[in-house]
PDB file of N, CA and C in Angstrom:
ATOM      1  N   UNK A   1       8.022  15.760  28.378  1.00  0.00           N
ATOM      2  CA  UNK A   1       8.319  14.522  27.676  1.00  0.00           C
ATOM      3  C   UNK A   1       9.696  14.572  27.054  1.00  0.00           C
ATOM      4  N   UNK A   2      10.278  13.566  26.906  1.00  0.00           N
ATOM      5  CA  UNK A   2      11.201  13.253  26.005  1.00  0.00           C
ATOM      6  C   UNK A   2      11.643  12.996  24.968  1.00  0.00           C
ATOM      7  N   UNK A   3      12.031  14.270  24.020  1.00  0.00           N
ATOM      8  CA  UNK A   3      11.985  13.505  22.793  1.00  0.00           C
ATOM      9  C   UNK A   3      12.867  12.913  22.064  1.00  0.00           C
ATOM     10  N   UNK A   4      13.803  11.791  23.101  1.00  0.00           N
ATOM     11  CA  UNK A   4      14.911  11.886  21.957  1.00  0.00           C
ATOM     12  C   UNK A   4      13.646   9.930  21.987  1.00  0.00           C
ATOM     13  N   UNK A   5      13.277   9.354  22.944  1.00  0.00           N
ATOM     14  CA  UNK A   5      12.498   8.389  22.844  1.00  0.00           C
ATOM     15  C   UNK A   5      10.779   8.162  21.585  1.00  0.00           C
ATOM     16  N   UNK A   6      10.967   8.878  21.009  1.00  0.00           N
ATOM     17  CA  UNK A   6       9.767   9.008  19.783  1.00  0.00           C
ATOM     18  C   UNK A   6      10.438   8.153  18.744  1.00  0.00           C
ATOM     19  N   UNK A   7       9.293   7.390  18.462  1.00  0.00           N
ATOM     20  CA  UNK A   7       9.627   6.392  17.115  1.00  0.00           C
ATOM     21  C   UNK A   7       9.959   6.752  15.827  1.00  0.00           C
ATOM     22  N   UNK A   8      11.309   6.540  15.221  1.00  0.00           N
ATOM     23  CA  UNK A   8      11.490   6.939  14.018  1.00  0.00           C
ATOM     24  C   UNK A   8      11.452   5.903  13.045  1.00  0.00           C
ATOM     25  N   UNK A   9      10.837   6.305  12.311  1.00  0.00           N
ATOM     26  CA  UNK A   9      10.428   5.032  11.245  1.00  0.00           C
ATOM     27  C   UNK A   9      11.867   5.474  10.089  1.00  0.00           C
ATOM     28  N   UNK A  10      12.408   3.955   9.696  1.00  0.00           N
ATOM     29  CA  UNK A  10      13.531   3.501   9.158  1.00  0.00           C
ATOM     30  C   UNK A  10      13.152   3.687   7.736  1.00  0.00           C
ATOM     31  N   UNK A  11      13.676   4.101   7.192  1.00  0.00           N
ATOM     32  CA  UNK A  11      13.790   4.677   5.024  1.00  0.00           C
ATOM     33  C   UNK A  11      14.138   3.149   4.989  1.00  0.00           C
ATOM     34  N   UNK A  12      13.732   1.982   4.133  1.00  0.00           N
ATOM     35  CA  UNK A  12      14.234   0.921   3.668  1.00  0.00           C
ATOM     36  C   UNK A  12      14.680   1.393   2.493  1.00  0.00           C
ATOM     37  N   UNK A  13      15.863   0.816   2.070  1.00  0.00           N
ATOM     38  CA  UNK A  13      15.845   1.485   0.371  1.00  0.00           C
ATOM     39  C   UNK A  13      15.225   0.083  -0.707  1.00  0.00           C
ATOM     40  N   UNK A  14      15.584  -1.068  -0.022  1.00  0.00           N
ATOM     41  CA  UNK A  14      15.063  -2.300  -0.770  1.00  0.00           C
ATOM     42  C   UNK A  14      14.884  -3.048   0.216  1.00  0.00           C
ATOM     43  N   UNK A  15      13.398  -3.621  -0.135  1.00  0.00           N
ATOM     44  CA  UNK A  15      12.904  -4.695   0.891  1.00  0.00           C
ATOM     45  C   UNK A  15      13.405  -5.847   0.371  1.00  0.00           C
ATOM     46  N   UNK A  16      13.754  -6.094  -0.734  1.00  0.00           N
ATOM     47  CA  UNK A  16      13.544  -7.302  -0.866  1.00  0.00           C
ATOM     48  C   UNK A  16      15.280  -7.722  -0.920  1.00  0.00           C
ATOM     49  N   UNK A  17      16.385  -6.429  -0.611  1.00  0.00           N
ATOM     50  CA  UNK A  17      17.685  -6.723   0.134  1.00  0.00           C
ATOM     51  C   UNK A  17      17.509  -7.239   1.279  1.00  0.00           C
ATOM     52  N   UNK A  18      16.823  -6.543   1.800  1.00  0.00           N
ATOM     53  CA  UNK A  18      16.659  -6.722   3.503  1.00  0.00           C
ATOM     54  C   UNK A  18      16.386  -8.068   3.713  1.00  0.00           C
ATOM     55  N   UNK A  19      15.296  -8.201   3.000  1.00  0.00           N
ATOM     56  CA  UNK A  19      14.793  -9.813   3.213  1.00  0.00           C
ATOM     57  C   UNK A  19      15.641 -10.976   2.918  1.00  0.00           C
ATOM     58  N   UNK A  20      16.518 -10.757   1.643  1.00  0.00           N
ATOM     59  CA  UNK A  20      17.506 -12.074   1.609  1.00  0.00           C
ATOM     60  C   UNK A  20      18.453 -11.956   2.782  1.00  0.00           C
ATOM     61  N   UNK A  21      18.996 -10.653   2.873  1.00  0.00           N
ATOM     62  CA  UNK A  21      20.030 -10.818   4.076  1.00  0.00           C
ATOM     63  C   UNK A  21      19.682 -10.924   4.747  1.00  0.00           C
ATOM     64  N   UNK A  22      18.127 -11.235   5.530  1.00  0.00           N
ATOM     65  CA  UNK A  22      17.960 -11.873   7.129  1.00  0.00           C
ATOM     66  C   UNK A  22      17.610 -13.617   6.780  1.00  0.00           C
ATOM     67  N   UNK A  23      17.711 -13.779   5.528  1.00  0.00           N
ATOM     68  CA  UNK A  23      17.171 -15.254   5.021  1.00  0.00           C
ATOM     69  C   UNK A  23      19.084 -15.909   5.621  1.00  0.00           C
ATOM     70  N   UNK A  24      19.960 -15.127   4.489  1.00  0.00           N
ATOM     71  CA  UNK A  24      20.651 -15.913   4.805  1.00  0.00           C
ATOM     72  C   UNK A  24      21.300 -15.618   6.371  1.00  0.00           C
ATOM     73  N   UNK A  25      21.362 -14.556   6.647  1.00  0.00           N
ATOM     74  CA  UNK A  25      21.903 -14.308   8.515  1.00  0.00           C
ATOM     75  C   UNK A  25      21.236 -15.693   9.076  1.00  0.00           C
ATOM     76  N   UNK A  26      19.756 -16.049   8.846  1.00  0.00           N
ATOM     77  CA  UNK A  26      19.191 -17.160   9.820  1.00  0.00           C
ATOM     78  C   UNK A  26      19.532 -18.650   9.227  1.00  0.00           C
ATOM     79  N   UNK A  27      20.083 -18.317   8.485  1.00  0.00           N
ATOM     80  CA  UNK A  27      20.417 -19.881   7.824  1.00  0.00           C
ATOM     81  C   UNK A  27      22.142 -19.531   8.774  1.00  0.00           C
ATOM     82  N   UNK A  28      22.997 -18.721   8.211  1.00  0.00           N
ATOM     83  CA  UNK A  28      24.438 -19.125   8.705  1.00  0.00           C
ATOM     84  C   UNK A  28      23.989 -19.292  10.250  1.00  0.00           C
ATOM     85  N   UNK A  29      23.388 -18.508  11.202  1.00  0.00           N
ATOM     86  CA  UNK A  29      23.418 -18.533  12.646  1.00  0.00           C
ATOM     87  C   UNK A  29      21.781 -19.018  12.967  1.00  0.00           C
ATOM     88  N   UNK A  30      20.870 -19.869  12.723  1.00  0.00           N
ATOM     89  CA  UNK A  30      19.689 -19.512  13.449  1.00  0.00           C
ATOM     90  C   UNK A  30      18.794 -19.303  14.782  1.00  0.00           C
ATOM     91  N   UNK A  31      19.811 -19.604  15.353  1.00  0.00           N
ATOM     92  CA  UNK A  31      19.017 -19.785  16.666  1.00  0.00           C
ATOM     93  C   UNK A  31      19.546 -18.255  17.630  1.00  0.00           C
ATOM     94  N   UNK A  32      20.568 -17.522  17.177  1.00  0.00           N
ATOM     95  CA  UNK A  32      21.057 -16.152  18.260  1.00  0.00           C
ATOM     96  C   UNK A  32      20.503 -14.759  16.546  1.00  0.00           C
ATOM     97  N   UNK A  33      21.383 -15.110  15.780  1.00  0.00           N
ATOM     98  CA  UNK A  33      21.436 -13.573  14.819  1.00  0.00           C
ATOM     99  C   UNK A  33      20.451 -13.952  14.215  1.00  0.00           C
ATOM    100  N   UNK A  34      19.609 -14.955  13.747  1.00  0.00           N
ATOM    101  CA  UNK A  34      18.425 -15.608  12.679  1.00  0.00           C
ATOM    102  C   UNK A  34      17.278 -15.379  14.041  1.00  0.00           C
ATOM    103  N   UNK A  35      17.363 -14.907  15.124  1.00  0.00           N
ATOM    104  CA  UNK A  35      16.413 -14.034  16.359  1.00  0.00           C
ATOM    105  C   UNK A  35      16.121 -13.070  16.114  1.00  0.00           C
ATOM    106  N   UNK A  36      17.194 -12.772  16.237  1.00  0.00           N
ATOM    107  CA  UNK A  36      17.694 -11.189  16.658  1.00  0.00           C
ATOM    108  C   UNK A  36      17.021 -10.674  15.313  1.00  0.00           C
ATOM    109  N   UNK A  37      17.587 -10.873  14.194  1.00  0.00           N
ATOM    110  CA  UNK A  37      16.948 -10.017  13.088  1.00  0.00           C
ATOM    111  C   UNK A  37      15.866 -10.358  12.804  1.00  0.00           C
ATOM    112  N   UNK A  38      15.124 -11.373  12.934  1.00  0.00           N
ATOM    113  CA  UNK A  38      13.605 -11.639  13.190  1.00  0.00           C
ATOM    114  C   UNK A  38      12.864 -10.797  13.650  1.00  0.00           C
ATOM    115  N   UNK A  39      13.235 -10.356  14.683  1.00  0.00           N
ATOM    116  CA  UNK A  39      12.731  -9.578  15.943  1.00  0.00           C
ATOM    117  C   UNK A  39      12.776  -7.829  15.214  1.00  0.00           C
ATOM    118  N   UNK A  40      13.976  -7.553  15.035  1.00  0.00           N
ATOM    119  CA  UNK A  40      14.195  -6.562  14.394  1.00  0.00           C
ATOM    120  C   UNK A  40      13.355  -6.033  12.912  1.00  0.00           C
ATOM    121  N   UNK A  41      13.187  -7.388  12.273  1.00  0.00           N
ATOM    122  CA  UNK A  41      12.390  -7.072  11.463  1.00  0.00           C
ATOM    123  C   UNK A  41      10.604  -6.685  12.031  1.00  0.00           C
ATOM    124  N   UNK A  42      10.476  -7.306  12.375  1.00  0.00           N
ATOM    125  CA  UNK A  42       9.094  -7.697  13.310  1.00  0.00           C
ATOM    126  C   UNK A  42       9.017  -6.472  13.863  1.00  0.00           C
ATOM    127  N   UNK A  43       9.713  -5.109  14.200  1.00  0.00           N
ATOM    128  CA  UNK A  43       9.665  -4.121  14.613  1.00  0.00           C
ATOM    129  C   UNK A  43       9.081  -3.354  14.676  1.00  0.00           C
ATOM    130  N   UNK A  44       9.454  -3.181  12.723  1.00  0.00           N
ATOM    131  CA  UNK A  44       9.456  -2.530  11.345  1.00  0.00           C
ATOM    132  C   UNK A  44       7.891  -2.833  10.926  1.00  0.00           C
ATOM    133  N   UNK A  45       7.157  -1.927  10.691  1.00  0.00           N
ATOM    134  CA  UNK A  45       5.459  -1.757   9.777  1.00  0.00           C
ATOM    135  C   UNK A  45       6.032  -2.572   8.492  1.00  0.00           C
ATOM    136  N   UNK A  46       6.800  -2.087   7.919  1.00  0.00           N
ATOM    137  CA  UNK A  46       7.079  -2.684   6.345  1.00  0.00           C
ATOM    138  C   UNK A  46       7.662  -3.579   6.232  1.00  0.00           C
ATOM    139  N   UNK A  47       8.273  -4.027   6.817  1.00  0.00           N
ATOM    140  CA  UNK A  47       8.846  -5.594   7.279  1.00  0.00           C
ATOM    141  C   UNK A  47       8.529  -6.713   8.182  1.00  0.00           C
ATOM    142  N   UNK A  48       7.042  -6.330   8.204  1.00  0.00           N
ATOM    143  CA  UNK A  48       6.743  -7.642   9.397  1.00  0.00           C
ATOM    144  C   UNK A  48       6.535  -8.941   8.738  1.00  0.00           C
ATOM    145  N   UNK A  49       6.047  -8.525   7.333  1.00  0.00           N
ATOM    146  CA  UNK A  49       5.657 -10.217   6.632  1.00  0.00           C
ATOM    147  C   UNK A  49       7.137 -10.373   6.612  1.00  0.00           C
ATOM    148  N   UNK A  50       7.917 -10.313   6.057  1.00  0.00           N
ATOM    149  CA  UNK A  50       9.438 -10.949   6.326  1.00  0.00           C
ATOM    150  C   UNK A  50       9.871 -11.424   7.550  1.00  0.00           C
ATOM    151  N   UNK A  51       9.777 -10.873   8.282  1.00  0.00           N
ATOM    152  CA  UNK A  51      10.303 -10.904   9.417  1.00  0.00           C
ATOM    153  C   UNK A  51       9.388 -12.158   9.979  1.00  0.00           C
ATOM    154  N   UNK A  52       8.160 -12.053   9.713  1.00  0.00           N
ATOM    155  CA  UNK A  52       7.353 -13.741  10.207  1.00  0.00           C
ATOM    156  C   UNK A  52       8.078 -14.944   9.172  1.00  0.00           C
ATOM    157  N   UNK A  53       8.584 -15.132   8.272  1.00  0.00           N
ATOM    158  CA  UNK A  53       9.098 -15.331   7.259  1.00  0.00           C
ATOM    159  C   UNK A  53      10.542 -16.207   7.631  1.00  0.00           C
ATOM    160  N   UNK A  54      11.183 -15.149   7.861  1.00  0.00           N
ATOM    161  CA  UNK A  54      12.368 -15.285   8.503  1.00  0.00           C
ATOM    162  C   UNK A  54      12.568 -16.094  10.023  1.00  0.00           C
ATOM    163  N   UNK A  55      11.275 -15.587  10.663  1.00  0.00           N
ATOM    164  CA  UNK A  55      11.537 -16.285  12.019  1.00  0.00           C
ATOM    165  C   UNK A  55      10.994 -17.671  12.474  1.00  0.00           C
ATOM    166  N   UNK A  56      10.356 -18.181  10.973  1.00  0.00           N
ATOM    167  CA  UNK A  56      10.115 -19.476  10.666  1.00  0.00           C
ATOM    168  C   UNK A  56      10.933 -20.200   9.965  1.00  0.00           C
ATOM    169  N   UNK A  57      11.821 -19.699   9.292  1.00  0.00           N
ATOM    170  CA  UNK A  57      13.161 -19.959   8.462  1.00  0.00           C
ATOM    171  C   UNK A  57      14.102 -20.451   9.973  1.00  0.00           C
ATOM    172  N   UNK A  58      13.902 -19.470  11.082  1.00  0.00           N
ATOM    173  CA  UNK A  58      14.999 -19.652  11.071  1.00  0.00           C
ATOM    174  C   UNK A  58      15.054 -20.590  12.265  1.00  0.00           C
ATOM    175  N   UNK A  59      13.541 -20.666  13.028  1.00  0.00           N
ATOM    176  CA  UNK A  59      12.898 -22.154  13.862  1.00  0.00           C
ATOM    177  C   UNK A  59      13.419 -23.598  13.194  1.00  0.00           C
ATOM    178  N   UNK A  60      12.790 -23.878  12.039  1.00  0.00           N
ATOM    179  CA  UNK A  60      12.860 -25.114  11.523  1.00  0.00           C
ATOM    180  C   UNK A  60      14.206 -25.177  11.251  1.00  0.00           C
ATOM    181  N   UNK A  61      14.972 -24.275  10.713  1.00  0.00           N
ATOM    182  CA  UNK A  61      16.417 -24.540  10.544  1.00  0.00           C
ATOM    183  C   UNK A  61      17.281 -25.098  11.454  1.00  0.00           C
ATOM    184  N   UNK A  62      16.938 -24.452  12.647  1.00  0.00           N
ATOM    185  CA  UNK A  62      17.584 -24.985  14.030  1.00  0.00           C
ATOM    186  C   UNK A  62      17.414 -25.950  14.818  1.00  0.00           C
ATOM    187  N   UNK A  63      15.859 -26.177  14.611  1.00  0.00           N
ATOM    188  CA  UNK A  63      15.400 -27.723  14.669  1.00  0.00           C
ATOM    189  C   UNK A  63      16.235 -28.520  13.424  1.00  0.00           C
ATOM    190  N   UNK A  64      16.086 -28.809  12.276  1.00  0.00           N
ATOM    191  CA  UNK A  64      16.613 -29.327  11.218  1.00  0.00           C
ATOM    192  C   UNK A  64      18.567 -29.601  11.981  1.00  0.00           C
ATOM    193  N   UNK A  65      19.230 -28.675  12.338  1.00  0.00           N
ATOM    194  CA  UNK A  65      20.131 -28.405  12.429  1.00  0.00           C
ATOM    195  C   UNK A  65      20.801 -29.702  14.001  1.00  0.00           C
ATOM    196  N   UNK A  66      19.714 -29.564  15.051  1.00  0.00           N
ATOM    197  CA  UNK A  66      19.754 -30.079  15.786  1.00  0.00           C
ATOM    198  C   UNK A  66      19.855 -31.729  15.712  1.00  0.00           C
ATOM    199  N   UNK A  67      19.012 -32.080  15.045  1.00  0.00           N
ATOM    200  CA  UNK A  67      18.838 -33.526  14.854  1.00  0.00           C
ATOM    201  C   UNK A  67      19.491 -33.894  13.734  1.00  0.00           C
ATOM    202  N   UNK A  68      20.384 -32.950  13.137  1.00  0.00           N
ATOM    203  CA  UNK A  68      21.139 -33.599  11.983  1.00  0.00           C
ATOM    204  C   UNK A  68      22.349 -33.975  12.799  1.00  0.00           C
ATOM    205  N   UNK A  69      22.659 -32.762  13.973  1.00  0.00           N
ATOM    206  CA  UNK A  69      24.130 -33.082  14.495  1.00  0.00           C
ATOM    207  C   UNK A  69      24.029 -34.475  15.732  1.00  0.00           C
ATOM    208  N   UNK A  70      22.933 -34.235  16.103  1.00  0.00           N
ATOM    209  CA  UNK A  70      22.445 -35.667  16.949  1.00  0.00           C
ATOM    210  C   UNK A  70      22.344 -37.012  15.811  1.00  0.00           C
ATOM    211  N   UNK A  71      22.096 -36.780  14.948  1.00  0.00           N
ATOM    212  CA  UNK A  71      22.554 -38.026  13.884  1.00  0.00           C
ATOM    213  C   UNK A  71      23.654 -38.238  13.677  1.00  0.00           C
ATOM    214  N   UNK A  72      24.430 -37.478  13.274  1.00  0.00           N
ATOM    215  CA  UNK A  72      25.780 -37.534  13.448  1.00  0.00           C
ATOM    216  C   UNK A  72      26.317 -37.806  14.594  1.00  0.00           C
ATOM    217  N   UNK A  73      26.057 -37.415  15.489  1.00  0.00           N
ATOM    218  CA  UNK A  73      26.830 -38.114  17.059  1.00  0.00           C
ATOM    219  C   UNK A  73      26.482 -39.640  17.290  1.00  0.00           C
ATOM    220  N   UNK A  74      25.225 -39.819  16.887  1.00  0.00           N
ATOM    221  CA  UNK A  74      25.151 -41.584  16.558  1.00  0.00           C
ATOM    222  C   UNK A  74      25.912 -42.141  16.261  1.00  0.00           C
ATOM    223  N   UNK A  75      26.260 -41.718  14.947  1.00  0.00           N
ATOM    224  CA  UNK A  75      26.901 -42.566  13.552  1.00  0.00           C
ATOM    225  C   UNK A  75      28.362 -42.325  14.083  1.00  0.00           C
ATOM    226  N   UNK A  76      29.195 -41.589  14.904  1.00  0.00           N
ATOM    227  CA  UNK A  76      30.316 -41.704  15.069  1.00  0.00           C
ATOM    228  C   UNK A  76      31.137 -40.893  13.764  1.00  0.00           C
ATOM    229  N   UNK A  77      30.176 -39.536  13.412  1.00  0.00           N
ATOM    230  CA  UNK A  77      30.802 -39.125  12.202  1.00  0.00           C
ATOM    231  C   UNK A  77      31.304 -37.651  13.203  1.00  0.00           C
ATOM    232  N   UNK A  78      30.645 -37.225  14.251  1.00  0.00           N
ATOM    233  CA  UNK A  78      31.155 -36.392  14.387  1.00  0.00           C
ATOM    234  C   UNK A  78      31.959 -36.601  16.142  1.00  0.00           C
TER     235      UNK A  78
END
């Protein structure tokens, strides 16, 4: 066997750092890095409630995001 492939579980030093900085990562980007660290969290034993958290943050955001800029293409604002 191989061992450089064995799961190493990650030292968090603060969850509840971790958690704002994937809040706001999925708010500035949600639909590629507001994934990605979703996923990443979702990995993690100690970070999965965040990470479900986050990857609902960062769904509706992008929906939200979508139909705001399609409103705007209406209105001739953008």
């Amino acid at each position: 066997m191989i061992d450089s492939f064995k799961k190493e579980e990650i030292n968090i030093s603060s969850k509840r750092k971790w958690f704002i900085m994937g809040i706001i990562i999925a708010i500035l980007n949600p639909i590629f890095s507001g994934l990605v660290i979703s996923y990443a969290f979702l990995t993690e034993q100690k970070l999965r409630n965040e990470g479900k958290i986050i990857l609902v943050i960062s769904f509706v955001w992008s929906i939200i995001l979508a139909y705001l800029i399609e409103l705007l293409k209406s209105g001739d604002y953008i």
